[in-house]
Structure formats: structure tokens, C-alpha cells
Protein backbone atom coordinates (compact mmCIF):
# COMPACT_ATOMS: atom_id res chain seq x y z
CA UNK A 1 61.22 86.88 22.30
CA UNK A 2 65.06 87.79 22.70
CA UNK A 3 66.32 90.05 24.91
CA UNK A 4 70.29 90.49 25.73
CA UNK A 5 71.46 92.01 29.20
CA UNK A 6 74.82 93.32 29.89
CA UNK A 7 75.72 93.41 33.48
CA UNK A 8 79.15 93.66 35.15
CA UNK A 9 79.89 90.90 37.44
CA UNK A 10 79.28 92.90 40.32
CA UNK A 11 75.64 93.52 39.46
CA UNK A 12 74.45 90.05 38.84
CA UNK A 13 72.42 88.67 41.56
CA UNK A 14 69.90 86.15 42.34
CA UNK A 15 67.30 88.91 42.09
CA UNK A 16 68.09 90.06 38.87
CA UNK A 17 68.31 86.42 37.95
CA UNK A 18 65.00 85.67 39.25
CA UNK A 19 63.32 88.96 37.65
CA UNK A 20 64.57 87.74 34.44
CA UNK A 21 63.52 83.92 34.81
CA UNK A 22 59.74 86.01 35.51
CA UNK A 23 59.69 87.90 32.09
CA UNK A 24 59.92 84.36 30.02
CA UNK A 25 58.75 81.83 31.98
CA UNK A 26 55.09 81.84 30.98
CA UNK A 27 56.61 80.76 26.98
CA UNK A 28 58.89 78.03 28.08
CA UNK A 29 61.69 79.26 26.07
CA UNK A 30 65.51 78.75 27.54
CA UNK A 31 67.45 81.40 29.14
CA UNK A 32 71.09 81.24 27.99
CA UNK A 33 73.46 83.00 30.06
CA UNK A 34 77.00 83.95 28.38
CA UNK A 35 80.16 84.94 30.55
CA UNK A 36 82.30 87.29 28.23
CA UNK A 37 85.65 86.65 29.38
CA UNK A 38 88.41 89.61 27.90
CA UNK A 39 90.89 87.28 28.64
CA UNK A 40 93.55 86.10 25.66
CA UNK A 41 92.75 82.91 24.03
CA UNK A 42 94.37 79.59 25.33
CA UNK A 43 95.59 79.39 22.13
CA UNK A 44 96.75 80.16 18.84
CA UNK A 45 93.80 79.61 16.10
CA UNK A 46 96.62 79.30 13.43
CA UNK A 47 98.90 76.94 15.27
CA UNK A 48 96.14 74.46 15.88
CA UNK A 49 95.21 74.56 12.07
CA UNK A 50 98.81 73.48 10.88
CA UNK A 51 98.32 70.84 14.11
CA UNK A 52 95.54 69.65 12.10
CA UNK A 53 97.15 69.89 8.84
CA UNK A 54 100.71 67.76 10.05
CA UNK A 55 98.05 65.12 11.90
CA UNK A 56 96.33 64.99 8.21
CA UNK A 57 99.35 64.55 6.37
CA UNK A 58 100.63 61.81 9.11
CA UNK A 59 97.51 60.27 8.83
CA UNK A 60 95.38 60.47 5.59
CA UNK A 61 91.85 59.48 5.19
CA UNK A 62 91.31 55.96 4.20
CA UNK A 63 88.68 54.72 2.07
CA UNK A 64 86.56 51.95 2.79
CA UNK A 65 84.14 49.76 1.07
CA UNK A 66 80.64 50.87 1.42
CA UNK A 67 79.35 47.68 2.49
CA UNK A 68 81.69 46.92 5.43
CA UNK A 69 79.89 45.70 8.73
CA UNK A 70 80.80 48.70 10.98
CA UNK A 71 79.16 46.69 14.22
CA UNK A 72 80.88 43.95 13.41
CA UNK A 73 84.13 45.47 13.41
CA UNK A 74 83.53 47.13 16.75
CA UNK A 75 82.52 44.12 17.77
CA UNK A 76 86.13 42.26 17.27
CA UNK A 77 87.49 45.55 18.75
CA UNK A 78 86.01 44.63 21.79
CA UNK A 79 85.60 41.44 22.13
CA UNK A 80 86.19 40.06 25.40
CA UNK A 81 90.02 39.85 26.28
CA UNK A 82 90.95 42.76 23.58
CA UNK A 83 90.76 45.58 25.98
């Protein structure tokens, strides 16, 4: 079962919380609660795209061998005295 409520802030409550919890807690299922927020994003979806792009372009991928010991190399990154 699904079920979406819109409230205002002002009419949430614990005992329209608690009537809610009642109509699903016999399945077990989560209740998800969502906070709409109409303020403006932090930021700019674009901007942190060409972020990404400039940090790919400083920084390309780098291949590596497919039978490289990735423990071990963790390993000598942290071996005692390294960090």
C-alpha cells in the first residue's frame, strides 16, 4: 500500500503522526516522510557539472592492470608510520 499526505507544517502533529503509523503498522512496511522545502537550490546544477568536467580534465581516469592487489596497496597506504 502507498498513500501520500500533504499537510502544511502547521498541521503536522504527533497525532496525525501516530494515526498514520496505525494504518500500516500491521504490514511492516516503512513510512517515509518528505519535507518539501520551496526554497532555491544551494546551488547551480550547471556550475557543478563543468566543476566536474575541469576536475576530469585535471585529473583523467587511469587505467590499471586487472590483476593488481588492491588490499595490498591499501595496505602500504597505511602501513604504520604513513599516516
Amino acid at each position: 500500500m502507498e498513500a501520500t499526505f500533504v499537510l502544511k507544517p502547521d498541521e503536522f502533529s504527533e497525532i496525525l503522526l501516530a494515526k498514520i503509523e496505525a494504518l500500516f503498522v500491521d504490514n511492516g512496511q516503512p513510512i517515509t516522510v518528505t519535507v518539501k522545502q520551496n526554497a532555491p537550490p544551494r546551488y547551480n546544477p550547471e556550475e557543478v557539472l563543468q566543476r566536474m568536467r575541469e576536475t576530469r580534465e585535471k585529473y583523467p581516469p587511469t587505467k590499471i592492470s586487472a590483476d593488481i592487489d588492491i588490499n595490498k596497496l591499501i595496505d602500504e597506504m597505511y602501513w604504520e608510520g604513513n599516516h
